[in-house]
Each structure stands twice: as C-alpha cells, then as structure tokens.
PDB file of N, CA and C in Angstrom:
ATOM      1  N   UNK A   1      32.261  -7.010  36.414  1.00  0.00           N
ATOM      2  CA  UNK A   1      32.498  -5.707  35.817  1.00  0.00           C
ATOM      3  C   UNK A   1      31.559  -5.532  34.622  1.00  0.00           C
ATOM      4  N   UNK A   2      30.740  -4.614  34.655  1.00  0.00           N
ATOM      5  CA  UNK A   2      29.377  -4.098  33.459  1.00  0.00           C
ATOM      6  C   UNK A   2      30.972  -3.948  31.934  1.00  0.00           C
ATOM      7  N   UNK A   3      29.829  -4.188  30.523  1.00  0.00           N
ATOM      8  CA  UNK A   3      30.574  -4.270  29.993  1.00  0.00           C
ATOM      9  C   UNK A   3      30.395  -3.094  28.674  1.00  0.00           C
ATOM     10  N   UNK A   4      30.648  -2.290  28.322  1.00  0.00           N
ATOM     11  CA  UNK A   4      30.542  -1.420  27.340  1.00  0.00           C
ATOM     12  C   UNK A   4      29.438  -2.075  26.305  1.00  0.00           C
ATOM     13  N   UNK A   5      28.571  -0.788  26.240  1.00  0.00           N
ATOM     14  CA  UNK A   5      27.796  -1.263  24.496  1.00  0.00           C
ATOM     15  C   UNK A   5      28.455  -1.496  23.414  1.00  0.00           C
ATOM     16  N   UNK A   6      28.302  -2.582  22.654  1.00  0.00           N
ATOM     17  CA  UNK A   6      28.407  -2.573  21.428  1.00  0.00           C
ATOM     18  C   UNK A   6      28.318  -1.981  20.587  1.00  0.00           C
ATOM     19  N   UNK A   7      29.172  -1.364  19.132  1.00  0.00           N
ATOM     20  CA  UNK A   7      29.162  -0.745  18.497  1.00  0.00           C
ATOM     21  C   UNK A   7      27.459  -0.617  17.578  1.00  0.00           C
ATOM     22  N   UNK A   8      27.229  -2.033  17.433  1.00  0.00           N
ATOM     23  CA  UNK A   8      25.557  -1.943  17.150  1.00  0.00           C
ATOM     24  C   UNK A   8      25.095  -1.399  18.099  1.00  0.00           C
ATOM     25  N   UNK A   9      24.832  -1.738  19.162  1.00  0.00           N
ATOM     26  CA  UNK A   9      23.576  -1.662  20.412  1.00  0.00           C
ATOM     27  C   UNK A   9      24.084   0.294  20.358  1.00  0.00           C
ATOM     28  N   UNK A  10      25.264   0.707  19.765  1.00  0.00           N
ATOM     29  CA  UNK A  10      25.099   2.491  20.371  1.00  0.00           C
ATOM     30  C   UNK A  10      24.738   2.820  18.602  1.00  0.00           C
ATOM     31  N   UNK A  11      24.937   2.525  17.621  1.00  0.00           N
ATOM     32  CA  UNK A  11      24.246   2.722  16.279  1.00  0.00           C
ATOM     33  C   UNK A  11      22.485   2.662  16.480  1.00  0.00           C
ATOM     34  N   UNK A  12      22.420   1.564  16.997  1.00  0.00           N
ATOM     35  CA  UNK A  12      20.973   1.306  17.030  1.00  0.00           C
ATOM     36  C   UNK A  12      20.163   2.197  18.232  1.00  0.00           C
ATOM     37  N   UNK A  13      21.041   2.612  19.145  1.00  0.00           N
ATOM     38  CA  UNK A  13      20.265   3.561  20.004  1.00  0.00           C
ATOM     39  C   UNK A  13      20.550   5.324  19.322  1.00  0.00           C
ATOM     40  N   UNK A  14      21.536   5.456  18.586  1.00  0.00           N
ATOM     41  CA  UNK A  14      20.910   6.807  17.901  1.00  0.00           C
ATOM     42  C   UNK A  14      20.257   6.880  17.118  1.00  0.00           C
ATOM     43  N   UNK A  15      19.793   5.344  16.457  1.00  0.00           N
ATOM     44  CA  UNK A  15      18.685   5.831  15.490  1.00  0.00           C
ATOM     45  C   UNK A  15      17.298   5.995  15.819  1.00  0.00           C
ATOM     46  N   UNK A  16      17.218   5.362  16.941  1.00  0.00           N
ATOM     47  CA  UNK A  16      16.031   5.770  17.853  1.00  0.00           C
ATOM     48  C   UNK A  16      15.936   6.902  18.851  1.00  0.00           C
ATOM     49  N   UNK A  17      16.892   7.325  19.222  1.00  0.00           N
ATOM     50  CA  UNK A  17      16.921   9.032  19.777  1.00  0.00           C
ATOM     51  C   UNK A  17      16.818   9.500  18.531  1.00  0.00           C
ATOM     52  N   UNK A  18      17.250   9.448  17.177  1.00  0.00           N
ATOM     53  CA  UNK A  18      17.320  10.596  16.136  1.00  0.00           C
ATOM     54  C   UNK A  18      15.586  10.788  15.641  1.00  0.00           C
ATOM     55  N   UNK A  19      15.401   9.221  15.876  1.00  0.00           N
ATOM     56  CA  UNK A  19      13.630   9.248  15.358  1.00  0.00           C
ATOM     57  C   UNK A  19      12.638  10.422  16.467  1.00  0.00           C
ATOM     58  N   UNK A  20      13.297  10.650  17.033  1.00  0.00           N
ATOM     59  CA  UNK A  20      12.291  10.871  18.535  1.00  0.00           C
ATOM     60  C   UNK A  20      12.682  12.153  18.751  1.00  0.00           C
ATOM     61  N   UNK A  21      13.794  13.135  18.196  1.00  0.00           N
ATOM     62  CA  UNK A  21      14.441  14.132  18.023  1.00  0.00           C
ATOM     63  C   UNK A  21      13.729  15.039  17.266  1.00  0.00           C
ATOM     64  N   UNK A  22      12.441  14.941  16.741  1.00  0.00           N
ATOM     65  CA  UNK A  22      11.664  16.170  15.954  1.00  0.00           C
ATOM     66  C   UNK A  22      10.423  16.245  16.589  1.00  0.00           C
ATOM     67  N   UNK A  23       9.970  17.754  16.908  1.00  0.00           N
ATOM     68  CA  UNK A  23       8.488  17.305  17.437  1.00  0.00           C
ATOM     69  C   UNK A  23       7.681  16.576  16.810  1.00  0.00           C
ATOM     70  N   UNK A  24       7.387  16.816  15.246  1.00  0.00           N
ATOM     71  CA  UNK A  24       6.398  16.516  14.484  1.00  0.00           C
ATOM     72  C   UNK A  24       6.281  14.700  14.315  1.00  0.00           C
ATOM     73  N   UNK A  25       7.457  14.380  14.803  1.00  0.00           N
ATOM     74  CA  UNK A  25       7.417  12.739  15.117  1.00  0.00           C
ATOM     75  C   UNK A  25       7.033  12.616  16.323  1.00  0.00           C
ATOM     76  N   UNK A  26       7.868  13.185  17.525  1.00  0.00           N
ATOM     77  CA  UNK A  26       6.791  12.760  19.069  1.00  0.00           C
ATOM     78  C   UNK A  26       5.947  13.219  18.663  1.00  0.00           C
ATOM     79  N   UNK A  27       5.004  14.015  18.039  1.00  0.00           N
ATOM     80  CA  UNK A  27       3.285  14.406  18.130  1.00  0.00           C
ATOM     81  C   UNK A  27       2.939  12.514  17.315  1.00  0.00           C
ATOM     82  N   UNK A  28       3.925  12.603  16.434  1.00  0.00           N
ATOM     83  CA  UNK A  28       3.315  11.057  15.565  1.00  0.00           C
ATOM     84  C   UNK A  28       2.973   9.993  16.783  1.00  0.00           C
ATOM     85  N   UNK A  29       3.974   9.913  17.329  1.00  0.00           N
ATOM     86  CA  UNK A  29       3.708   9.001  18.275  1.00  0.00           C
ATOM     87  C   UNK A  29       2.931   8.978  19.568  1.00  0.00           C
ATOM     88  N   UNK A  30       2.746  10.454  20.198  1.00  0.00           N
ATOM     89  CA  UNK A  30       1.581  11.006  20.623  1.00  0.00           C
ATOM     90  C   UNK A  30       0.429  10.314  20.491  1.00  0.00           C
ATOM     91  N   UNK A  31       0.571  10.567  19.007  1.00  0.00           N
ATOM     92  CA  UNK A  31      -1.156  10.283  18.458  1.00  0.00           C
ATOM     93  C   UNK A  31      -1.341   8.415  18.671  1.00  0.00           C
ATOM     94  N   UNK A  32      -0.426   8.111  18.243  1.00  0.00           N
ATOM     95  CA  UNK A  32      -0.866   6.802  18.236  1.00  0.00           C
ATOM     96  C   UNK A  32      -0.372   5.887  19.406  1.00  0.00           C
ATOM     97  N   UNK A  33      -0.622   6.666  20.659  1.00  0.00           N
ATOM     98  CA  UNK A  33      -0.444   6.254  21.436  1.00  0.00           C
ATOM     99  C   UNK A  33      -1.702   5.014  21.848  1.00  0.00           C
ATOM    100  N   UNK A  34      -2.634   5.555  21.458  1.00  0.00           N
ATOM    101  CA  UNK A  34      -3.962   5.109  21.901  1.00  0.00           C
ATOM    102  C   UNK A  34      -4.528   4.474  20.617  1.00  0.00           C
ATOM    103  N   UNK A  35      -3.677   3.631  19.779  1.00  0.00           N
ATOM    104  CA  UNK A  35      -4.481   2.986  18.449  1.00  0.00           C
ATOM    105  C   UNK A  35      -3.740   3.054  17.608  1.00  0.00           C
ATOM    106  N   UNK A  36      -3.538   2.278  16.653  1.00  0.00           N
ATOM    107  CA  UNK A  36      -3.679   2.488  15.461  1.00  0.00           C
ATOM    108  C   UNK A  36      -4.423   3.292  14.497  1.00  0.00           C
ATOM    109  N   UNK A  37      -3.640   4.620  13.847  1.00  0.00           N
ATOM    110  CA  UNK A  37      -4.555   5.134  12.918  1.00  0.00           C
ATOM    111  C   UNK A  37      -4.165   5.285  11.331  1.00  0.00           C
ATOM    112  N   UNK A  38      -5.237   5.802  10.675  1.00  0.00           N
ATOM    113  CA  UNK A  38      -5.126   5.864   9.215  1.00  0.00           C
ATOM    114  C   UNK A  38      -4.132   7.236   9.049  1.00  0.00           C
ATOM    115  N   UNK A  39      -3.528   7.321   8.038  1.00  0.00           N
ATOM    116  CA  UNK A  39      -2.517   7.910   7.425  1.00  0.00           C
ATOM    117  C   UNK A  39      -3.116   9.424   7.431  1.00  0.00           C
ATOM    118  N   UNK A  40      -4.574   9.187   6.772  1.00  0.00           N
ATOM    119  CA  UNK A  40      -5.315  10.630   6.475  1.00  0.00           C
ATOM    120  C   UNK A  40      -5.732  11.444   7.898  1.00  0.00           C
ATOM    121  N   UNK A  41      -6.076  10.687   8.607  1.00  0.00           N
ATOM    122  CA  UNK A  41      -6.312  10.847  10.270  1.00  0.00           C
ATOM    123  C   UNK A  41      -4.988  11.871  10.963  1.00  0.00           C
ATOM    124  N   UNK A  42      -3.951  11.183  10.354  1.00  0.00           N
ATOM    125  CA  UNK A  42      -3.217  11.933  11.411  1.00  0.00           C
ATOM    126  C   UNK A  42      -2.552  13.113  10.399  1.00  0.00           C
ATOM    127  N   UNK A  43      -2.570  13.045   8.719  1.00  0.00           N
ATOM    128  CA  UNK A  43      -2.247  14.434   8.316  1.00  0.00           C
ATOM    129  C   UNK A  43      -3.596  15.030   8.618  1.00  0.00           C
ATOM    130  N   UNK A  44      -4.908  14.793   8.831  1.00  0.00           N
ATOM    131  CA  UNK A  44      -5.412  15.985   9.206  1.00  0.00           C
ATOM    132  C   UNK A  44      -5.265  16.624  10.621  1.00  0.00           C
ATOM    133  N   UNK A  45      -4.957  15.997  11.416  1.00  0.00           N
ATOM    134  CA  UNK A  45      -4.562  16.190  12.699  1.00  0.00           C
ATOM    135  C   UNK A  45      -3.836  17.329  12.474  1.00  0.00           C
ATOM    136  N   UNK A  46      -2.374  16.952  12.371  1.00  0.00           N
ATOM    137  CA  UNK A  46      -0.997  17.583  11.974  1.00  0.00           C
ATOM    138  C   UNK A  46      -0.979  18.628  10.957  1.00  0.00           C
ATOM    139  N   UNK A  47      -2.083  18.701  10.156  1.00  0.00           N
ATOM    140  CA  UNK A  47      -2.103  19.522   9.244  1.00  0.00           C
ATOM    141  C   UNK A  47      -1.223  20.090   8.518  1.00  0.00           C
ATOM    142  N   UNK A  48      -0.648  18.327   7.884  1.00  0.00           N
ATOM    143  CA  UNK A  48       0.890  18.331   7.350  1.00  0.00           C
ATOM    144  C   UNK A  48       0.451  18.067   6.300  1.00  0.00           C
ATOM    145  N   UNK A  49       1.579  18.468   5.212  1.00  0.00           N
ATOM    146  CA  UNK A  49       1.790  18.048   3.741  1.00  0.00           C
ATOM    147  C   UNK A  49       1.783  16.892   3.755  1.00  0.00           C
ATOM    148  N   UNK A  50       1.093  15.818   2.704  1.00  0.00           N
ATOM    149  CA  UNK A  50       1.486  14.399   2.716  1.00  0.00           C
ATOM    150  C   UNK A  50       2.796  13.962   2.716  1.00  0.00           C
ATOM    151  N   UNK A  51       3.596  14.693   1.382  1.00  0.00           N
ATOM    152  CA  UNK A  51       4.802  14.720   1.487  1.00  0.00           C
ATOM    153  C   UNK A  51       5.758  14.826   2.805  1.00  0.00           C
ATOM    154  N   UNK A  52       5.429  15.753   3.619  1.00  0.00           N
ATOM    155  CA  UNK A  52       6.680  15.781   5.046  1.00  0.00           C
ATOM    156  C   UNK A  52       6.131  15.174   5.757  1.00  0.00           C
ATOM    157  N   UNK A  53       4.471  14.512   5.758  1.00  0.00           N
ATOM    158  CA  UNK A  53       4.121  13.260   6.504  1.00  0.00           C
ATOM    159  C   UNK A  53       4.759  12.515   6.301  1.00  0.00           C
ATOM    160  N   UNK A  54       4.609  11.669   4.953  1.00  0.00           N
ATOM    161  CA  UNK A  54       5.359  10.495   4.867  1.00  0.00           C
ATOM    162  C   UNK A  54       6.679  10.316   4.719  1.00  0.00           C
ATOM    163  N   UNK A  55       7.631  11.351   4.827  1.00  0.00           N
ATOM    164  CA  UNK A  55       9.294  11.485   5.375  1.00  0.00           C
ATOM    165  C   UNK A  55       9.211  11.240   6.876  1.00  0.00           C
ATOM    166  N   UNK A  56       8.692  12.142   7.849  1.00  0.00           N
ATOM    167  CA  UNK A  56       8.400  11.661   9.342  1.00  0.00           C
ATOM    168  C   UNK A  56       8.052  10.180   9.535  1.00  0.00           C
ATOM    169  N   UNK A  57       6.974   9.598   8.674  1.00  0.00           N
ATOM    170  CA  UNK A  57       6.772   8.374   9.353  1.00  0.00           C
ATOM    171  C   UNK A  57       7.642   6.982   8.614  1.00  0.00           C
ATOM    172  N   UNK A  58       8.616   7.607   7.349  1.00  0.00           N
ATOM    173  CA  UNK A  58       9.362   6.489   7.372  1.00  0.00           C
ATOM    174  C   UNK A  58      10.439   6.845   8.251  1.00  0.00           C
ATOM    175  N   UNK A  59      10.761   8.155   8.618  1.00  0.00           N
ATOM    176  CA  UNK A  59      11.811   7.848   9.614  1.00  0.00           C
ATOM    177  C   UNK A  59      11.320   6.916  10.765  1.00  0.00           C
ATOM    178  N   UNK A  60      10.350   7.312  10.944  1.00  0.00           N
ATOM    179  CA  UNK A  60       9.983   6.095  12.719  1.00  0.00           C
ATOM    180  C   UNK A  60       9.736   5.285  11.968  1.00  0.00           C
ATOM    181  N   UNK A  61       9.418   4.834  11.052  1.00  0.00           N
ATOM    182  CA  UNK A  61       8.849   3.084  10.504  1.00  0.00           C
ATOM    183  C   UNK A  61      10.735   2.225  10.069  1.00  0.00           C
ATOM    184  N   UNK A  62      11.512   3.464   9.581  1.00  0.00           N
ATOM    185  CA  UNK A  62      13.024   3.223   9.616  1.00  0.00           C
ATOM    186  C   UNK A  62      13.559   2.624  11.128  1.00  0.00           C
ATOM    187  N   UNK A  63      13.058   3.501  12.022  1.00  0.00           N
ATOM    188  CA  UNK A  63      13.954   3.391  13.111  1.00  0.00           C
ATOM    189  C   UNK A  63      13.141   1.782  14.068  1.00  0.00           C
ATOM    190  N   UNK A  64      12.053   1.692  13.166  1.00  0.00           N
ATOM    191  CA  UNK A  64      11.125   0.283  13.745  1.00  0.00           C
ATOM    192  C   UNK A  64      10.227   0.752  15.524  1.00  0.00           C
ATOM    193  N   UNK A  65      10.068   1.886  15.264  1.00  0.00           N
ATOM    194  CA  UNK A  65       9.126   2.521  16.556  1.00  0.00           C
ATOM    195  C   UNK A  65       7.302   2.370  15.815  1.00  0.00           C
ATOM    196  N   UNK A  66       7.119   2.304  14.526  1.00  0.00           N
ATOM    197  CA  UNK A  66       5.793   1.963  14.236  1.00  0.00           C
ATOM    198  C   UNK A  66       5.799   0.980  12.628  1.00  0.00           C
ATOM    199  N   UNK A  67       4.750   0.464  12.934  1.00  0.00           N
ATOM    200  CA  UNK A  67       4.316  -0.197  11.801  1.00  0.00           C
ATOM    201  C   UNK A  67       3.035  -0.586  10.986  1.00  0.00           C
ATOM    202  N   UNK A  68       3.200  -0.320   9.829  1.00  0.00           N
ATOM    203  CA  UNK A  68       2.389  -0.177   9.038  1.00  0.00           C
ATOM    204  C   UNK A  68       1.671  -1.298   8.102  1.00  0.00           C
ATOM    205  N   UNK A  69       0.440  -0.713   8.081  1.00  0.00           N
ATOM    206  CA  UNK A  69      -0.483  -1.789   7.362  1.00  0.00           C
ATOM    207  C   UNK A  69      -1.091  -1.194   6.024  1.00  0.00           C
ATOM    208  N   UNK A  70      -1.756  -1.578   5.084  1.00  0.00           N
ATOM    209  CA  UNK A  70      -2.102  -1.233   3.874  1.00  0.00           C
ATOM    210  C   UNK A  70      -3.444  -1.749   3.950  1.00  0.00           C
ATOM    211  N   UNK A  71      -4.640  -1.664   3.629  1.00  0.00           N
ATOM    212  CA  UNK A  71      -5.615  -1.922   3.643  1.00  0.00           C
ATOM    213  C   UNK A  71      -6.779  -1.086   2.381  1.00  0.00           C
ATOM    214  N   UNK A  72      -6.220  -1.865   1.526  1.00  0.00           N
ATOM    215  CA  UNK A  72      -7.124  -1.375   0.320  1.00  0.00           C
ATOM    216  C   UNK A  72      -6.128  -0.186  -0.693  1.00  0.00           C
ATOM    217  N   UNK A  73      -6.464   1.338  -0.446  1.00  0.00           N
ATOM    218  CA  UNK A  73      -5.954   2.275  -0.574  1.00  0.00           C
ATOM    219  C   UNK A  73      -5.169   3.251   0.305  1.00  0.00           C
ATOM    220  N   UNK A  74      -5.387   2.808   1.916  1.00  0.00           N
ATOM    221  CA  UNK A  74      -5.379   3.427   2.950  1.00  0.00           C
ATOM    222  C   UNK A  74      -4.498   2.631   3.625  1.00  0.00           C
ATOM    223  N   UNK A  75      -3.508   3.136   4.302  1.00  0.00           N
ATOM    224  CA  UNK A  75      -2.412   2.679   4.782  1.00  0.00           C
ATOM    225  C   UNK A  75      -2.884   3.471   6.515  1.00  0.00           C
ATOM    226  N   UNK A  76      -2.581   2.692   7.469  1.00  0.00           N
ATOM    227  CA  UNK A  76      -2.411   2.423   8.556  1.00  0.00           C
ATOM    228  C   UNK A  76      -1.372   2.326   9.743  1.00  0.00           C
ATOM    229  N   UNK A  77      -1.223   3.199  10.763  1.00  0.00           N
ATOM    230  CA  UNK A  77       0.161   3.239  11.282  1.00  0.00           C
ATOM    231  C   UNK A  77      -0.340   2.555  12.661  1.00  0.00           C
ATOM    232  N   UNK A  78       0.675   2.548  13.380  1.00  0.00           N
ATOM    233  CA  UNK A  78      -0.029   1.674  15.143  1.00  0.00           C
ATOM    234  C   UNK A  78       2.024   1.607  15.223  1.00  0.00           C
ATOM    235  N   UNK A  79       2.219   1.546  16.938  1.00  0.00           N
ATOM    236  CA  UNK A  79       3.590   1.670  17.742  1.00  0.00           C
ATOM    237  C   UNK A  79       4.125   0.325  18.082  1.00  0.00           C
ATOM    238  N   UNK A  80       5.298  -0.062  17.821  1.00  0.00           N
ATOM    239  CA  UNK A  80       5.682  -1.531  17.926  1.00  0.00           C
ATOM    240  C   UNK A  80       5.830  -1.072  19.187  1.00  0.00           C
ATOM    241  N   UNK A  81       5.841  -1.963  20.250  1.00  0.00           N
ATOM    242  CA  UNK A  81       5.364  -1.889  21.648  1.00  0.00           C
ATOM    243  C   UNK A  81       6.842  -1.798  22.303  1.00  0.00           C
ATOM    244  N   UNK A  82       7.800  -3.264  21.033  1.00  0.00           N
ATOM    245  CA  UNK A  82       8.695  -3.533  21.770  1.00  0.00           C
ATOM    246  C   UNK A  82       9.838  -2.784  21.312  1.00  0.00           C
ATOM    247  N   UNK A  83       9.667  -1.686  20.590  1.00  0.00           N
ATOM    248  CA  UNK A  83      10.719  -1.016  20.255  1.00  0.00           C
ATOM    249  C   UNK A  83      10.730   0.150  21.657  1.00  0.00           C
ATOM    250  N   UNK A  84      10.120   0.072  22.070  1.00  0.00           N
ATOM    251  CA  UNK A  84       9.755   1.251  23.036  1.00  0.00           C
ATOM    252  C   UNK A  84      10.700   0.592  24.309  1.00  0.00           C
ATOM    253  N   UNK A  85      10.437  -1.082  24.266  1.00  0.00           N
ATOM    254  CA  UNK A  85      10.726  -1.910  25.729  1.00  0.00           C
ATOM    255  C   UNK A  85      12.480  -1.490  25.400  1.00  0.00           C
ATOM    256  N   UNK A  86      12.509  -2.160  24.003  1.00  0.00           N
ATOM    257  CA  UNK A  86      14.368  -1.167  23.793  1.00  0.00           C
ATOM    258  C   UNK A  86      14.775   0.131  24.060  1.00  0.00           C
ATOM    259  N   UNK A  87      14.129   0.832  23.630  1.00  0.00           N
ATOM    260  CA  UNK A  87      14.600   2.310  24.474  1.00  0.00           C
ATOM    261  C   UNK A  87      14.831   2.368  25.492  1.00  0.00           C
ATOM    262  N   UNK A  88      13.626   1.601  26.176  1.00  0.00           N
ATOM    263  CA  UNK A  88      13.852   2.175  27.894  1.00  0.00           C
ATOM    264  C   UNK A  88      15.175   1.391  28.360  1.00  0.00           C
ATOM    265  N   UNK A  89      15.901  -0.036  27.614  1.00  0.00           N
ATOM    266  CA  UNK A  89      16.687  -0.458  27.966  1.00  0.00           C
ATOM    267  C   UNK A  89      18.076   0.257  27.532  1.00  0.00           C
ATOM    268  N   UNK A  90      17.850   1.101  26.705  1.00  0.00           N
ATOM    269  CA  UNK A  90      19.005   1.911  25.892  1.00  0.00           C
ATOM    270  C   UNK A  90      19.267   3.222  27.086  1.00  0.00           C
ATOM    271  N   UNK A  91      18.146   3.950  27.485  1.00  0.00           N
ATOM    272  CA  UNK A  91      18.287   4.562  28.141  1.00  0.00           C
ATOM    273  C   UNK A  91      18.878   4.345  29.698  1.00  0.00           C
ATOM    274  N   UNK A  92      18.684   3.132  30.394  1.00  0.00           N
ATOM    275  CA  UNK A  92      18.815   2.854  31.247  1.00  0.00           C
ATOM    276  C   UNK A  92      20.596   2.024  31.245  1.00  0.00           C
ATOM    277  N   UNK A  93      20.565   1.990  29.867  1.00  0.00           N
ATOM    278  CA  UNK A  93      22.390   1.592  29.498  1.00  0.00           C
ATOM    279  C   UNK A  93      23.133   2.817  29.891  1.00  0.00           C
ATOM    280  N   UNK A  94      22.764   3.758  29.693  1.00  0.00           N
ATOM    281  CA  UNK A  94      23.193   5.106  29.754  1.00  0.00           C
ATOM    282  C   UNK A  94      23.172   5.987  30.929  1.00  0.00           C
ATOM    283  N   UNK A  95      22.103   5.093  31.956  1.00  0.00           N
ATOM    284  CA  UNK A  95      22.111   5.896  33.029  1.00  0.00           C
ATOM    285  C   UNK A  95      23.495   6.340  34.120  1.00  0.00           C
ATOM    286  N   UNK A  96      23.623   7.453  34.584  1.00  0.00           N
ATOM    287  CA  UNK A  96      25.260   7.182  35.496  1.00  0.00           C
ATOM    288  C   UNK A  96      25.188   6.343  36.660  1.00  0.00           C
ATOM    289  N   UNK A  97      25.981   5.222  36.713  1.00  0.00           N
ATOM    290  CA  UNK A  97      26.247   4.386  38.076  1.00  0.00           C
ATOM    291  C   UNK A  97      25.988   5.111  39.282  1.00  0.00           C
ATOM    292  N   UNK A  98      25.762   4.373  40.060  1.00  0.00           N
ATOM    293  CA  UNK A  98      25.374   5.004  41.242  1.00  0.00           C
ATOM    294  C   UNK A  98      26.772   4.810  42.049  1.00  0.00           C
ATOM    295  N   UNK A  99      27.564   4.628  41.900  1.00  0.00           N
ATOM    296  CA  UNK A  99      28.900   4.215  42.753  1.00  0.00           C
ATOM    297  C   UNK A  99      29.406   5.457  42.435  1.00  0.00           C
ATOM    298  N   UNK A 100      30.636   5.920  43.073  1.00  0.00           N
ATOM    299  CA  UNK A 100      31.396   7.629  43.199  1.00  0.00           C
ATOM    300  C   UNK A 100      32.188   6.812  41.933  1.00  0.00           C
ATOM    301  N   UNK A 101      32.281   8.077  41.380  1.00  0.00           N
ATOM    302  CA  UNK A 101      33.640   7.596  40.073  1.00  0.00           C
ATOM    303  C   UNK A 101      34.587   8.188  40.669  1.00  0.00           C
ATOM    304  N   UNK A 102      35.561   7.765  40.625  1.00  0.00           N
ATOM    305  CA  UNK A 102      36.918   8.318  41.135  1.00  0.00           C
ATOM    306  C   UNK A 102      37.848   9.607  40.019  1.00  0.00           C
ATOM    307  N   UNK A 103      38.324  10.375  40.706  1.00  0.00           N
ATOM    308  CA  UNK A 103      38.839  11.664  40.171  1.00  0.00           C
ATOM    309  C   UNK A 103      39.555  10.717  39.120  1.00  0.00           C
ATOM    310  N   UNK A 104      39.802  11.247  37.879  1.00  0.00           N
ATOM    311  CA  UNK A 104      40.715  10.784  37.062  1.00  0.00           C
ATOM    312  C   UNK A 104      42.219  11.206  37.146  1.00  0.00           C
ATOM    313  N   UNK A 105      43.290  11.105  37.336  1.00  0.00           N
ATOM    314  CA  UNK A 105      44.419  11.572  37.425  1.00  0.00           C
ATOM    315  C   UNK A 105      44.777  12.090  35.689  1.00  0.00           C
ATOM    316  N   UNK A 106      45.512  13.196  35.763  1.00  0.00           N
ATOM    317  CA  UNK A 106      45.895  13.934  34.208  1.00  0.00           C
ATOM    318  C   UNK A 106      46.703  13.130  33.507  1.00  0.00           C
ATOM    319  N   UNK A 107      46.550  12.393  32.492  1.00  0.00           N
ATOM    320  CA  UNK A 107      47.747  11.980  31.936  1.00  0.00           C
ATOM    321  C   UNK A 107      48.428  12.449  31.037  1.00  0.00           C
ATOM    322  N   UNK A 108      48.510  13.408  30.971  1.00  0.00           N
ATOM    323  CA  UNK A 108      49.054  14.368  29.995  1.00  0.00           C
ATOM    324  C   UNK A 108      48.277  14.771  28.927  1.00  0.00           C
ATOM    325  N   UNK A 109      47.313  14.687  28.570  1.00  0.00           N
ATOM    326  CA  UNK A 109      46.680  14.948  27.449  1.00  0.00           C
ATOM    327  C   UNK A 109      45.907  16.427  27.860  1.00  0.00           C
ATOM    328  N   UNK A 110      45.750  16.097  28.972  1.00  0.00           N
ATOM    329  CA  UNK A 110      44.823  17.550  29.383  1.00  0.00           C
ATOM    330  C   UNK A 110      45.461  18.275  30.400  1.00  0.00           C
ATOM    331  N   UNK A 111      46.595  18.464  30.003  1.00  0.00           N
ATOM    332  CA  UNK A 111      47.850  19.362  31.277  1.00  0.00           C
ATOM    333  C   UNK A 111      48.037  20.878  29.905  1.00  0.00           C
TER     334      UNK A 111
END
C-alpha cells in the first residue's frame, strides 16, 4: 500500500511550485537554462529593477532551484540540476493512480 507524503516532502513541494508560480521567475529559469549567467545579463534581459531582480532570485535561490556564485563584484546565477530531479519526483507523487477509485459512500458530513 503507497504511503502518504510527509508533512516535509508536501512543505517542501510548495515551496517549489510557489518559486515557479511567477512568470518573471520561469523567464529566470528560462534563461538559465543554457548556462550560467551574470546577474547584469539577465536584468538586462528582463529589463527589471535590480531591486525586484534580486527578490525573484532569492526566492528561487530560497526554494534551492539555482545557485549562486560571487566572483569579484559580479555575482553569478546557474540551475541546481537536482532540484529539478525533485520536482519531477514531487510531481509524479501527485500524479492520480491509475487504478478506478471507488465511489466514496456519504458519511454524513456531506448529506
């Protein structure tokens, strides 16, 4: 018998749907799909305020979907690979069984 998620394992999967829940973060991750880039790179891209840049990317650097490097003055973003391998396992926690669920009988709560 499959066994219910854990109260962590369903905490830890909304904080990674919540990261992934704004466009201006999937475009983040978009971008760095293909590399690691510099900080300035992708506000000119985005043609974002530094400020609501760097709220977006500590939320994903919060939720551990990217990580960051410092290099001199210039800070550096790139996609932890294996936070991604967790999602797909979060998502696939969630998928509906393939077996018929059986009608539920009323137990009074919903009469």
């Amino acid at each position: 018998m499959p066994t219910t998620a854990s109260t962590a394992d369903i905490r830890r999967s909304a904080r990674l749907f919540h990261a992934l829940s704004d466009e201006t973060r999937v475009a983040l991750i978009a971008m760095l799909r293909d590399g690691e880039r510099c900080v300035c790179e992708l506000q000119d891209a985005l043609g974002a305020a530094q400020s609501r840049l760097s709220f977006h990317l500590k939320v994903l650097k919060d939720a551990g979907l990217v990580h960051d490097r410092k290099d001199g003055r210039w800070v550096y973003y790139s996609l932890r690979r294996d936070a991604f391998v967790e999602m797909e396992h979060a998502v696939a926690g969630l998928t509906p069984r393939r077996r018929a669920m059986p009608v539920r009988q009323a137990s009074g709560c919903c009469n």
